[in-house]
C-alpha atoms as a PDB file:
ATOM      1  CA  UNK A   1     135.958  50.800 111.126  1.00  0.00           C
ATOM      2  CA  UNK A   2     132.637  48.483 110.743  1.00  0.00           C
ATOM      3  CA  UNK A   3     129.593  51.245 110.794  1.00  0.00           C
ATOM      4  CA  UNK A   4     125.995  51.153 110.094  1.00  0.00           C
ATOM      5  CA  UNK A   5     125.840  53.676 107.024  1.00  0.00           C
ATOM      6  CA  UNK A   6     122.472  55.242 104.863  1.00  0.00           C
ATOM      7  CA  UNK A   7     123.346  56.545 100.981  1.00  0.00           C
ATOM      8  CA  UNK A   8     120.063  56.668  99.239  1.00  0.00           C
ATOM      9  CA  UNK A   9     117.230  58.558 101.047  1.00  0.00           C
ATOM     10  CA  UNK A  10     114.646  56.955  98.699  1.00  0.00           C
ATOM     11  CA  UNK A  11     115.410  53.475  99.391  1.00  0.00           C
ATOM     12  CA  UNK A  12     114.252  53.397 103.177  1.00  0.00           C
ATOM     13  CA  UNK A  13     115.144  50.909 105.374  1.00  0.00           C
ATOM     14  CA  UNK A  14     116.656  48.951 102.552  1.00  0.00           C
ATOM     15  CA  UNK A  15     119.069  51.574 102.360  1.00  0.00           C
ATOM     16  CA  UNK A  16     120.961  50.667 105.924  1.00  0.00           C
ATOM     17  CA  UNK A  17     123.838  48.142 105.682  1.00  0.00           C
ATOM     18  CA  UNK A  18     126.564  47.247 108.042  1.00  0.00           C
ATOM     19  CA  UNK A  19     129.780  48.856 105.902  1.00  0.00           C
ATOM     20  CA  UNK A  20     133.578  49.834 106.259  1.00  0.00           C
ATOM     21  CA  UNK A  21     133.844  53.521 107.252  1.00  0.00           C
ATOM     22  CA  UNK A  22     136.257  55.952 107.390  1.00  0.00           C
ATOM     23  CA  UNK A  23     137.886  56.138 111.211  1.00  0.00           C
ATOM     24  CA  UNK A  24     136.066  59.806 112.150  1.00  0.00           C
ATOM     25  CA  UNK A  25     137.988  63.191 112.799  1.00  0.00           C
ATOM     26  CA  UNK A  26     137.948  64.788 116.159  1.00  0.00           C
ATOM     27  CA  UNK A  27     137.360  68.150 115.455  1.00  0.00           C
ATOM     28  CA  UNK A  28     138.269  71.286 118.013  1.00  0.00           C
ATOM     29  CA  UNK A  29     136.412  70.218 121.279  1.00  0.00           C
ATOM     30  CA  UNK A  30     135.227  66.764 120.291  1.00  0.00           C
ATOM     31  CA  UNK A  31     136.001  63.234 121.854  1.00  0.00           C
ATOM     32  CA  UNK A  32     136.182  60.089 119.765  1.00  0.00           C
ATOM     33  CA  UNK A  33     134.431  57.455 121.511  1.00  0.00           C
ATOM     34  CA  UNK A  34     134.751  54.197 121.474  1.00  0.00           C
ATOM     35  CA  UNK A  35     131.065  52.851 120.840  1.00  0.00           C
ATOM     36  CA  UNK A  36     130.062  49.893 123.447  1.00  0.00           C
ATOM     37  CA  UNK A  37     126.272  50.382 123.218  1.00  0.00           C
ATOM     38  CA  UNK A  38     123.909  52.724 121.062  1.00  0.00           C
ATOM     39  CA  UNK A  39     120.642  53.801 120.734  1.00  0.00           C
ATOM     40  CA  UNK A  40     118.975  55.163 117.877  1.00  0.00           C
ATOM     41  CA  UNK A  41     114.913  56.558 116.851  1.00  0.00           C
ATOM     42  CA  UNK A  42     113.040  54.235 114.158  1.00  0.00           C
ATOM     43  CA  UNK A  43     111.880  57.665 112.397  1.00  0.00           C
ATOM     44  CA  UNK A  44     115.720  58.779 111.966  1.00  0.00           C
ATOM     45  CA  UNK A  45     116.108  58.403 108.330  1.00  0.00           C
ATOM     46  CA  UNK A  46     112.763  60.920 107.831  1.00  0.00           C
ATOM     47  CA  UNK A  47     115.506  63.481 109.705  1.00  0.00           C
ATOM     48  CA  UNK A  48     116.734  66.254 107.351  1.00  0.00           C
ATOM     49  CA  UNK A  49     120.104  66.075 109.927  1.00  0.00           C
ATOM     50  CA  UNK A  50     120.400  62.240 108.675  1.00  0.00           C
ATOM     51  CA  UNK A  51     121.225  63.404 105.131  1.00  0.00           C
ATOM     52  CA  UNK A  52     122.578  66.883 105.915  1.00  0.00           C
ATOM     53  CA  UNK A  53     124.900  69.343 107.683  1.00  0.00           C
ATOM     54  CA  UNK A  54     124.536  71.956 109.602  1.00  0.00           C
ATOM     55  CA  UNK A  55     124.870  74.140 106.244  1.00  0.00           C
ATOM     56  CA  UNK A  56     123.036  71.585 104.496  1.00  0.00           C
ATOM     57  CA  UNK A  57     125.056  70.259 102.191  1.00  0.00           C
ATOM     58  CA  UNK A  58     124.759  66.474 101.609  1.00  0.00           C
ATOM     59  CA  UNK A  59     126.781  64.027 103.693  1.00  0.00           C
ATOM     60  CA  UNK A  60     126.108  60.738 102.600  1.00  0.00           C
ATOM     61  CA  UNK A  61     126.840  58.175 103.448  1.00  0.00           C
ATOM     62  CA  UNK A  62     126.075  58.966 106.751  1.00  0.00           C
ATOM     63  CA  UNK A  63     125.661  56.950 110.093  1.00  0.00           C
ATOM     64  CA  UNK A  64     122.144  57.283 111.998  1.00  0.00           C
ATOM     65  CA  UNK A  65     122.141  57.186 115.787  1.00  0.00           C
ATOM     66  CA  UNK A  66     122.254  59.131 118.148  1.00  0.00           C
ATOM     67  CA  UNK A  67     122.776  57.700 122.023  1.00  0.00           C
ATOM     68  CA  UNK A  68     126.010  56.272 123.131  1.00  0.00           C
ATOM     69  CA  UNK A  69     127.818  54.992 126.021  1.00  0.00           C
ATOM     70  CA  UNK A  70     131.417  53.773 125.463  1.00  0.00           C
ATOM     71  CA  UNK A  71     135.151  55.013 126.270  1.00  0.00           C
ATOM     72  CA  UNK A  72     137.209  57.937 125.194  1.00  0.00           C
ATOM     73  CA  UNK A  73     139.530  56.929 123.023  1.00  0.00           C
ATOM     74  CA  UNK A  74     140.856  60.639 121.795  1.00  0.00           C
ATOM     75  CA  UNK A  75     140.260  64.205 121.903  1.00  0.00           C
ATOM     76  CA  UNK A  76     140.543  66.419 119.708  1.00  0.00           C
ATOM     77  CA  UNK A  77     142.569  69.949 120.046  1.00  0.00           C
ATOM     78  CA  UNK A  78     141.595  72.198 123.332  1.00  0.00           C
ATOM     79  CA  UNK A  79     138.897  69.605 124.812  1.00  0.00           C
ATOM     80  CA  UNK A  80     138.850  69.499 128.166  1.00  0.00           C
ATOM     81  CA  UNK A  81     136.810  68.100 131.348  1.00  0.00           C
ATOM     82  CA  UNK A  82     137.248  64.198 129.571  1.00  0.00           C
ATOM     83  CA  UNK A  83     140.635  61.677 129.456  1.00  0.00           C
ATOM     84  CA  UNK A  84     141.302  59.306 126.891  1.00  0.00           C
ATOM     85  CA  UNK A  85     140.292  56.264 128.447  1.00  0.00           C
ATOM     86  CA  UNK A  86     136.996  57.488 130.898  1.00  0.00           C
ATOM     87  CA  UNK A  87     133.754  56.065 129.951  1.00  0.00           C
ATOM     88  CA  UNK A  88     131.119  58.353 129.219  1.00  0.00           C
ATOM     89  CA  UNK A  89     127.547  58.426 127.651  1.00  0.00           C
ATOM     90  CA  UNK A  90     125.664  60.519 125.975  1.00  0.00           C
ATOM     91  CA  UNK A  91     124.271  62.377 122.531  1.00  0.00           C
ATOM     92  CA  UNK A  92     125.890  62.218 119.435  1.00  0.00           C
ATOM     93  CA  UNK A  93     125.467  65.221 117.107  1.00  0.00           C
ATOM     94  CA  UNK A  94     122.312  65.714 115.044  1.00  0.00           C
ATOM     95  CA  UNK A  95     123.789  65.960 111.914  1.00  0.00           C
ATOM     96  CA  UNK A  96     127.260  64.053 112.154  1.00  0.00           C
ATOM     97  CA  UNK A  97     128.231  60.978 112.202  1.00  0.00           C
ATOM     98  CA  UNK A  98     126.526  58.971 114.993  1.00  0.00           C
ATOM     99  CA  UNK A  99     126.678  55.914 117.422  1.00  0.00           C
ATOM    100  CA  UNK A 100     126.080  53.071 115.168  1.00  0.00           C
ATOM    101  CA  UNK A 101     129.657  52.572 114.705  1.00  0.00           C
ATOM    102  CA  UNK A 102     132.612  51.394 116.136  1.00  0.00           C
ATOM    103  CA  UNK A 103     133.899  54.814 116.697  1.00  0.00           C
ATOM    104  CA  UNK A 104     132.113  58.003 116.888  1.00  0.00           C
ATOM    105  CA  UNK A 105     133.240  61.697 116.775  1.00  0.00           C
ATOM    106  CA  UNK A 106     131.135  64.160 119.481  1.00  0.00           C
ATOM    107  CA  UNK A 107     131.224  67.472 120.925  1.00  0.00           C
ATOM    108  CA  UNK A 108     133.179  66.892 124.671  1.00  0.00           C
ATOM    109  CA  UNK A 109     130.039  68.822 126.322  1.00  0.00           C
ATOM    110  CA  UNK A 110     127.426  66.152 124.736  1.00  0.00           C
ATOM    111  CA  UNK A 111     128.341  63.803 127.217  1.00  0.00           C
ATOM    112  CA  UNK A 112     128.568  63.044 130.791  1.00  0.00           C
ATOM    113  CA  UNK A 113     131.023  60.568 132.698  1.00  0.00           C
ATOM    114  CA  UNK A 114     129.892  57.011 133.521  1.00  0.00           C
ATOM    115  CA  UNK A 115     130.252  55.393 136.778  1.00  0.00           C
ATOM    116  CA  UNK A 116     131.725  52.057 136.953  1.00  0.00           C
ATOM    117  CA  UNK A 117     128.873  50.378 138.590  1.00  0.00           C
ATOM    118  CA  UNK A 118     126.129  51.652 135.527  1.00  0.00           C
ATOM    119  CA  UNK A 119     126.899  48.891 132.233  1.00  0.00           C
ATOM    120  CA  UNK A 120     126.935  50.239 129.124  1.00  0.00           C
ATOM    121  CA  UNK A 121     123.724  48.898 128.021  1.00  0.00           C
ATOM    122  CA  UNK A 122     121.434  50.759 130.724  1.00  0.00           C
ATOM    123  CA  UNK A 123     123.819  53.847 130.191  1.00  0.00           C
ATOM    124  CA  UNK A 124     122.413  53.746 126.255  1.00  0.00           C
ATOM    125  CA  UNK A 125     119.018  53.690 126.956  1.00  0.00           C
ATOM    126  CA  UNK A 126     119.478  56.761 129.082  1.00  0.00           C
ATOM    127  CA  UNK A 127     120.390  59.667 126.898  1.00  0.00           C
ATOM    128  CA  UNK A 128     117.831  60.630 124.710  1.00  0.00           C
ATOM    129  CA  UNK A 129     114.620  59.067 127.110  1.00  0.00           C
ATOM    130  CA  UNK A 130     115.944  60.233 129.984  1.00  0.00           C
ATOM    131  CA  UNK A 131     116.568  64.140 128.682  1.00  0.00           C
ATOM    132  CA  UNK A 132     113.202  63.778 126.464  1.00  0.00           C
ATOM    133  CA  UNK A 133     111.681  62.852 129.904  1.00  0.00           C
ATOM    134  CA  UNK A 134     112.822  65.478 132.206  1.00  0.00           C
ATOM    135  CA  UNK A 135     112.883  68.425 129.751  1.00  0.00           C
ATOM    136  CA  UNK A 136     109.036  67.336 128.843  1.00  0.00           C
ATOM    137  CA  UNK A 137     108.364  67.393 132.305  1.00  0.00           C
ATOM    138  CA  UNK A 138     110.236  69.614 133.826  1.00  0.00           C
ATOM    139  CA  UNK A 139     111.310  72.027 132.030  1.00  0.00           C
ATOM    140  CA  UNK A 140     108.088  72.570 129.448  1.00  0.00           C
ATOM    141  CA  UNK A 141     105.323  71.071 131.571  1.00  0.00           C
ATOM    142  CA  UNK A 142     106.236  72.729 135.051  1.00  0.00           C
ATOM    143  CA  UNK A 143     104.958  69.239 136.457  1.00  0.00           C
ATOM    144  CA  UNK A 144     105.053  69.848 140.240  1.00  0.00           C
ATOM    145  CA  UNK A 145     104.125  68.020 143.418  1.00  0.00           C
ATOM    146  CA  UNK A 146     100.259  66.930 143.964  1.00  0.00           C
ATOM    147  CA  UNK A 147      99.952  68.063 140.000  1.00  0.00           C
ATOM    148  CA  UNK A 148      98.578  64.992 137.467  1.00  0.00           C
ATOM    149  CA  UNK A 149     100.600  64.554 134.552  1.00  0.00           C
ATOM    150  CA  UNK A 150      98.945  62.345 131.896  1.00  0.00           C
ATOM    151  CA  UNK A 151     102.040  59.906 130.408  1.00  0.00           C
ATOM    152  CA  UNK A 152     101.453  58.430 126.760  1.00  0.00           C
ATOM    153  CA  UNK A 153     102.868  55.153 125.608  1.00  0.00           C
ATOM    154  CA  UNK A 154     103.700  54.981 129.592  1.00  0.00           C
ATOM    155  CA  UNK A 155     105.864  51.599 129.210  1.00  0.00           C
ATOM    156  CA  UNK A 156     108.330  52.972 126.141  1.00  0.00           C
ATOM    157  CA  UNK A 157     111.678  54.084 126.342  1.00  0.00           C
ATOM    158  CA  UNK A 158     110.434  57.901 127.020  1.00  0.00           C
ATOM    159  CA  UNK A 159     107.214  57.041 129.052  1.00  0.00           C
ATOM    160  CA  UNK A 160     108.870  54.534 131.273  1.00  0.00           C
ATOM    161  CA  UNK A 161     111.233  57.497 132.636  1.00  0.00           C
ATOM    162  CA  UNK A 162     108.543  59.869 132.664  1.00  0.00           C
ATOM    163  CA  UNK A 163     106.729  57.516 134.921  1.00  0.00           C
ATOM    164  CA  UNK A 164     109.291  56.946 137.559  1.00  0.00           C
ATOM    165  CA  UNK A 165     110.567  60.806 137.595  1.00  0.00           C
ATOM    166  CA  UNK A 166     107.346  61.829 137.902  1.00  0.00           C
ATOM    167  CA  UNK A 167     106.242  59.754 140.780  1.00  0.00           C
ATOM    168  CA  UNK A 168     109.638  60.699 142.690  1.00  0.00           C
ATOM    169  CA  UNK A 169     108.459  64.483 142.234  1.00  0.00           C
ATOM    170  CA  UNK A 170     104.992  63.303 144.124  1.00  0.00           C
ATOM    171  CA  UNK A 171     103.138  63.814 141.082  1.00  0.00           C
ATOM    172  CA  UNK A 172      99.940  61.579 140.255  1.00  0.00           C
ATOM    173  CA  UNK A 173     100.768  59.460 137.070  1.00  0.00           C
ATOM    174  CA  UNK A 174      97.742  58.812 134.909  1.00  0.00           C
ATOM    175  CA  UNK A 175      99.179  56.171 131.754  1.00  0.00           C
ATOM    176  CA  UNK A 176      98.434  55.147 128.628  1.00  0.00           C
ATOM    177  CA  UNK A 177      99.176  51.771 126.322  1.00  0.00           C
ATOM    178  CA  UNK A 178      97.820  48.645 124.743  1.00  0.00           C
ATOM    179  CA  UNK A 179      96.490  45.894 126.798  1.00  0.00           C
ATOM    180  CA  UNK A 180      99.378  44.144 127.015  1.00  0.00           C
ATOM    181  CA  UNK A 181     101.262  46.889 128.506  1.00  0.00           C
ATOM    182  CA  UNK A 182      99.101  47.284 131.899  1.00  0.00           C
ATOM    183  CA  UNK A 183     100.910  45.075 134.350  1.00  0.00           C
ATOM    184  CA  UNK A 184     104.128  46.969 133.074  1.00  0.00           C
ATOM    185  CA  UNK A 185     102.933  50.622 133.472  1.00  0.00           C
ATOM    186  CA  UNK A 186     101.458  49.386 137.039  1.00  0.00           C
ATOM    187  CA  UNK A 187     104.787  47.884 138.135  1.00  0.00           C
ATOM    188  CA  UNK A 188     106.500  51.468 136.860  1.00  0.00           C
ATOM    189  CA  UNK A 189     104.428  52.922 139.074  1.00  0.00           C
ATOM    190  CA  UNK A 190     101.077  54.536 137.786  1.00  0.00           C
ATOM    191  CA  UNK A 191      98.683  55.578 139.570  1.00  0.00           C
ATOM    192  CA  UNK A 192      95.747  54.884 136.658  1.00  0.00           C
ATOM    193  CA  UNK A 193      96.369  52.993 133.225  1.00  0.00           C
ATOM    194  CA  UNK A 194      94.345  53.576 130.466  1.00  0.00           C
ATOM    195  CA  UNK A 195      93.775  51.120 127.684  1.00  0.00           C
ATOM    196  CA  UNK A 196      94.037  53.047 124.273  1.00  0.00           C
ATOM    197  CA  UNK A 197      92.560  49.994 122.572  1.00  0.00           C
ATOM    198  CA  UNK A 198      89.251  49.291 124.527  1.00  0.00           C
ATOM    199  CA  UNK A 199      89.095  52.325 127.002  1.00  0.00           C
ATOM    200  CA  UNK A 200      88.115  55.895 126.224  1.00  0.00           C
ATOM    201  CA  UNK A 201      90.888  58.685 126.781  1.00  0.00           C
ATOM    202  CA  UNK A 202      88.526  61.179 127.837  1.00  0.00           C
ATOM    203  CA  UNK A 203      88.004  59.107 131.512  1.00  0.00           C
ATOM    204  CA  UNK A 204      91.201  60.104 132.333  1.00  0.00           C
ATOM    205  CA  UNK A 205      89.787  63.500 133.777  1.00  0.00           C
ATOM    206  CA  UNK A 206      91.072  66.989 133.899  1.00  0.00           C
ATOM    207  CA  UNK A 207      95.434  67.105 134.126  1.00  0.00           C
ATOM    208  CA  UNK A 208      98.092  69.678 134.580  1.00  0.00           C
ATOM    209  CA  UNK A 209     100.433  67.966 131.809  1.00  0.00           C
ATOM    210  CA  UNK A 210     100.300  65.608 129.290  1.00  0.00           C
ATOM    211  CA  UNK A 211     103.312  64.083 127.972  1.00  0.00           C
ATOM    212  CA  UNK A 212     102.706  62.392 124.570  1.00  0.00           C
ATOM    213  CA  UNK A 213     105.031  60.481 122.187  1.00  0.00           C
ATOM    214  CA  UNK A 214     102.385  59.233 120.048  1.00  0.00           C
ATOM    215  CA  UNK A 215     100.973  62.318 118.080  1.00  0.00           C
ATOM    216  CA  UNK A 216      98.017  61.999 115.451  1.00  0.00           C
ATOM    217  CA  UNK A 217      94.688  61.791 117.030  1.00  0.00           C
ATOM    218  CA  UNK A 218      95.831  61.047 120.392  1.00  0.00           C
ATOM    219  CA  UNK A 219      97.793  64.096 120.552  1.00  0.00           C
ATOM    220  CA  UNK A 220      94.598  65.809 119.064  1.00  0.00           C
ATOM    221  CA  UNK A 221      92.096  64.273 121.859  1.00  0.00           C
ATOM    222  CA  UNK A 222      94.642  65.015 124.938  1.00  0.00           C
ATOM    223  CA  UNK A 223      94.071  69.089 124.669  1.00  0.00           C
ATOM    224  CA  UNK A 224      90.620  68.763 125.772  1.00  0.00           C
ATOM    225  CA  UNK A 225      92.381  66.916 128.940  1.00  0.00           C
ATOM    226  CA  UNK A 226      94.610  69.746 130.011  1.00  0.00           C
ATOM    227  CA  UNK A 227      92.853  71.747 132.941  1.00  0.00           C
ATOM    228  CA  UNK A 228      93.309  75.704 132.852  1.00  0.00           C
ATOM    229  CA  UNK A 229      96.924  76.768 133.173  1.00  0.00           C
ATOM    230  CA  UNK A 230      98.261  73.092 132.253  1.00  0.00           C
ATOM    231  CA  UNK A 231     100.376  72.560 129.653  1.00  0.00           C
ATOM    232  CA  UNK A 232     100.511  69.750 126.298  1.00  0.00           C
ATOM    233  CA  UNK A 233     103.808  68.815 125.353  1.00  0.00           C
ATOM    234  CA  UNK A 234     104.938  66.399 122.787  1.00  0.00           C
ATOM    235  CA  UNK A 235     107.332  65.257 121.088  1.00  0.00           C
ATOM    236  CA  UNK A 236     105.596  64.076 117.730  1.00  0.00           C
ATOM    237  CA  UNK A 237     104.664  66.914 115.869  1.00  0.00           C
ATOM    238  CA  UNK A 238     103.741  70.586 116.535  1.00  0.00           C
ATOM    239  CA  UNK A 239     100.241  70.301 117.963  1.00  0.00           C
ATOM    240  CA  UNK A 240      97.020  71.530 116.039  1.00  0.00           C
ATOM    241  CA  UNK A 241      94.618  71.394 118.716  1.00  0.00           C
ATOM    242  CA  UNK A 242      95.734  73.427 121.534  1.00  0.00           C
ATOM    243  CA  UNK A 243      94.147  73.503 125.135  1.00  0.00           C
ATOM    244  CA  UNK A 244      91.426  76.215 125.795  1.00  0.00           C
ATOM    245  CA  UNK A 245      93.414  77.417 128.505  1.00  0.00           C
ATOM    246  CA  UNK A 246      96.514  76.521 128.841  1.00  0.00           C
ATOM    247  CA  UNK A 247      99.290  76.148 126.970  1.00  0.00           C
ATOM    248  CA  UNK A 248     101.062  73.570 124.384  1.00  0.00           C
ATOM    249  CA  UNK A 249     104.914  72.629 123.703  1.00  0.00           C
ATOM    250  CA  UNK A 250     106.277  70.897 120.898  1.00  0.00           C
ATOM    251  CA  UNK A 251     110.279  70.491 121.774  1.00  0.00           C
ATOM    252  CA  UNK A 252     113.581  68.437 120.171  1.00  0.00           C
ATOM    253  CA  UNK A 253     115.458  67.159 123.379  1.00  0.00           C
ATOM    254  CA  UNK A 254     118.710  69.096 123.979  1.00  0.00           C
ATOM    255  CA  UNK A 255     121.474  68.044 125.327  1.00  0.00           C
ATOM    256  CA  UNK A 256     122.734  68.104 128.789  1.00  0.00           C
ATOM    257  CA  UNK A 257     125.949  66.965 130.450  1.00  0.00           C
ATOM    258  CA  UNK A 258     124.508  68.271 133.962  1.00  0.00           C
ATOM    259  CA  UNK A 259     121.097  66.432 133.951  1.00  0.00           C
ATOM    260  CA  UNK A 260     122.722  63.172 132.427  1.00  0.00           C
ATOM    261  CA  UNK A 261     124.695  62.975 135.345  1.00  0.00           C
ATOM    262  CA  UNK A 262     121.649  63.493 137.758  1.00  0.00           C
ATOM    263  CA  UNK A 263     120.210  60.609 135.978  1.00  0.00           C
ATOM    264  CA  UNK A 264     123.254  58.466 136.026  1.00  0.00           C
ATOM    265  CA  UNK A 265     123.172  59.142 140.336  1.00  0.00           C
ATOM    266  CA  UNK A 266     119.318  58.363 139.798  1.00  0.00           C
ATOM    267  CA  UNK A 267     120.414  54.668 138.167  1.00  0.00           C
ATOM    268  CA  UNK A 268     122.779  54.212 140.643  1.00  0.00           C
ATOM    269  CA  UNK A 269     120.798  54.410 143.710  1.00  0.00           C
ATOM    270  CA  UNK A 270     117.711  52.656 142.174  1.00  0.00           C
ATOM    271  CA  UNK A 271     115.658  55.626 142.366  1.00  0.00           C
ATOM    272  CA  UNK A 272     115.239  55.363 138.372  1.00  0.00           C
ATOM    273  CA  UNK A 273     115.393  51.974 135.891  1.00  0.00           C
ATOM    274  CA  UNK A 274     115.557  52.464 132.585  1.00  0.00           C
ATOM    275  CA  UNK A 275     113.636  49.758 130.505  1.00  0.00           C
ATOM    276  CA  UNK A 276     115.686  48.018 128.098  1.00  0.00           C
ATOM    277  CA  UNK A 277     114.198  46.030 125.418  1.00  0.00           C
ATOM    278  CA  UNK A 278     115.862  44.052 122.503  1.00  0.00           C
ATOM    279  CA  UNK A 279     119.865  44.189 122.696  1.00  0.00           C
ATOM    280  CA  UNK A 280     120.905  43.236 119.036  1.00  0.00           C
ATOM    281  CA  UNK A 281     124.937  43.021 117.487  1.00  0.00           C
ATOM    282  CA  UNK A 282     125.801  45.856 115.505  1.00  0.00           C
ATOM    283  CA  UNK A 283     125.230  43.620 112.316  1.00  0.00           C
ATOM    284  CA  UNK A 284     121.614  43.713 112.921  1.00  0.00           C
ATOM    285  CA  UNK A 285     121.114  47.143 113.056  1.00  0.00           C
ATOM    286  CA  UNK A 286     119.403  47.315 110.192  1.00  0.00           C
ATOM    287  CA  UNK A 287     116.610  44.970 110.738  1.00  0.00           C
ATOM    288  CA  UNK A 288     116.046  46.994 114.504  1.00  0.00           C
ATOM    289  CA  UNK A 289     114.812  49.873 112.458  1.00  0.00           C
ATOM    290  CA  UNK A 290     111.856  47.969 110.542  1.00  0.00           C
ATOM    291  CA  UNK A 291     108.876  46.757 112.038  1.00  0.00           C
ATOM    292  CA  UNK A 292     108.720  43.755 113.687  1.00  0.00           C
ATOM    293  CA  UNK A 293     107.616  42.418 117.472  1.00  0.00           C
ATOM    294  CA  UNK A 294     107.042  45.055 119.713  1.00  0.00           C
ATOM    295  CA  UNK A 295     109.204  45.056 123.038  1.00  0.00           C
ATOM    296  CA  UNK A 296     108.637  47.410 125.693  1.00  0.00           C
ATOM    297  CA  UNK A 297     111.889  49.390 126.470  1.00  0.00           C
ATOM    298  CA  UNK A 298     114.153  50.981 124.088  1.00  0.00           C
ATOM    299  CA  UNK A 299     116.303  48.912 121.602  1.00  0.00           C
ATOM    300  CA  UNK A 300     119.821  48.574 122.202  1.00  0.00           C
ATOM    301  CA  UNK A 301     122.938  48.146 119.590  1.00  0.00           C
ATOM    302  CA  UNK A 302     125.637  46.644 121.527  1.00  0.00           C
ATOM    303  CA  UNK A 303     128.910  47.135 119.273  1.00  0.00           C
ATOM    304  CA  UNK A 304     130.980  45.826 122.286  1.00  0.00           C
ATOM    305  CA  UNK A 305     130.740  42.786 124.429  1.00  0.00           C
ATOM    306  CA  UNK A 306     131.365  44.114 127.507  1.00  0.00           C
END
């Protein structure tokens, strides 16, 4: 099968390349999808899972990405809850083989079913946002109704879910972006947008949660933010300036057949829209990861035309 692979941890991006791989194994409880559209994380290949198993031996080459939507196309021995032929979505393992590929191998509880009505594409840009989104929210920030909740990089593949799930829960939605995101976090429905370029963070006021995907000084400058008993979670990096009374989460998203079928219901009635950006052939793969023109949304592989 046609795969995006990585060999060579020191050569970087320069290291991905579209590649013949072998046809993947489905294990005890695993499906083998059939990739239509993936979704990966730019930072992937600084991942000790890209280059490792869970024992951490070496596993190059190996094949980055980590959100899928697609169709069963096997199972392996005693998997149940899934057919061969149902389209699902969901998270590929963190240190196997992932969704850049043709055909991926995946633990059965990993992934929810799709409804016919969601296209692949959307269902891609769901796993890993949409979880990241909720759990940040949710389950580490305690966000709750008449509560503020402070959204970082509020028009991104994360912050653009946060936004919307967070307005549903009647929360006020305070976010943050360059200038030319404003119109975009307005029409997701904040409340406030802040300028990160030209405005100063600290007129954002007292919150009950901040949500950041940015880290570095941002991250830093947000715990003076959080209002006693709130709570600073990110996703970035373990944070070294901590609230001075309340409390501050770093979390991995986890995954979660149960919730990615609440947000699959969520797409389906409109309540929730997840912003897609580029949508690139699985030949260009490669050149997604490196810089280049920002787009708002995530960046989608499709590896099927639909």
């Amino acid at each position: 099968m046609k795969a995006i692979t990585v060999r060579d941890r020191d050569a970087g991006l320069a290291g991905l390349s579209l590649t013949e791989h072998p046809y993947p194994h489905a294990a005890e409880n695993d499906v083998v999808v059939r990739v239509h559209a993936a979704g990966f994380t730019p930072g992937e290949l600084d991942w000790p899972g890209t280059w490792t198993d869970r024992a951490g031996r070496d596993r190059t080459p190996s094949v980055p990405g980590h959100e899928l939507s697609g169709v069963v196309a096997e199972l392996g021995y005693g998997t149940t809850g899934l057919s061969v032929g149902q389209r699902v979505f969901g998270l590929a393992d963190w240190t196997r083989d992932g969704s850049l590929a043709e055909y991926t191998a995946v633990e059965a509880r990993n992934l929810a079913p799709l409804p016919a009505d969601i296209d692949h594409v959307t269902a891609a840009a769901l796993p890993i946002s949409g979880l990241t989104a909720w759990q940040g929210l949710f389950d580490h920030g305690r966000l709750a109704t008449g509560q503020t909740v402070l959204v970082h990089g509020a028009t991104g593949g994360v912050g653009s879910i946060a936004v919307q799930l967070a307005r549903e829960a009647g929360a006020r939605v305070i976010g943050t972006g360059r200038t030319a995101d404003r119109e975009r976090a307005l029409a997701l429905g904040v409340d406030v947008f802040l300028d990160l370029q030209s405005e100063n963070l600290a007129d954002a006021g007292e919150v009950d949660v901040v949500l950041d995907v940015i880290g570095g000084d941002v991250l830093d400058r947000s715990a003076a933010l959080v209002r006693a008993g709130g709570t600073l979670v990110t996703i970035a990096v373990p944070p070294k300036v901590r609230p001075g009374d309340g409390r501050a989460v770093f979390f991995v998203v986890e995954p979660d057949r149960a919730r990615l079928a609440d947000l699959a219901a969520r797409v389906r009635d409109g309540r929730l829209k997840p912003v897609v950006g580029a949508v690139r052939p699985l030949a260009e793969a490669p050149a997604a990861f490196g810089p280049g023109p920002r787009t708002p949304g995530k960046t989608i592989i499709r590896v099927v035309e639909d």
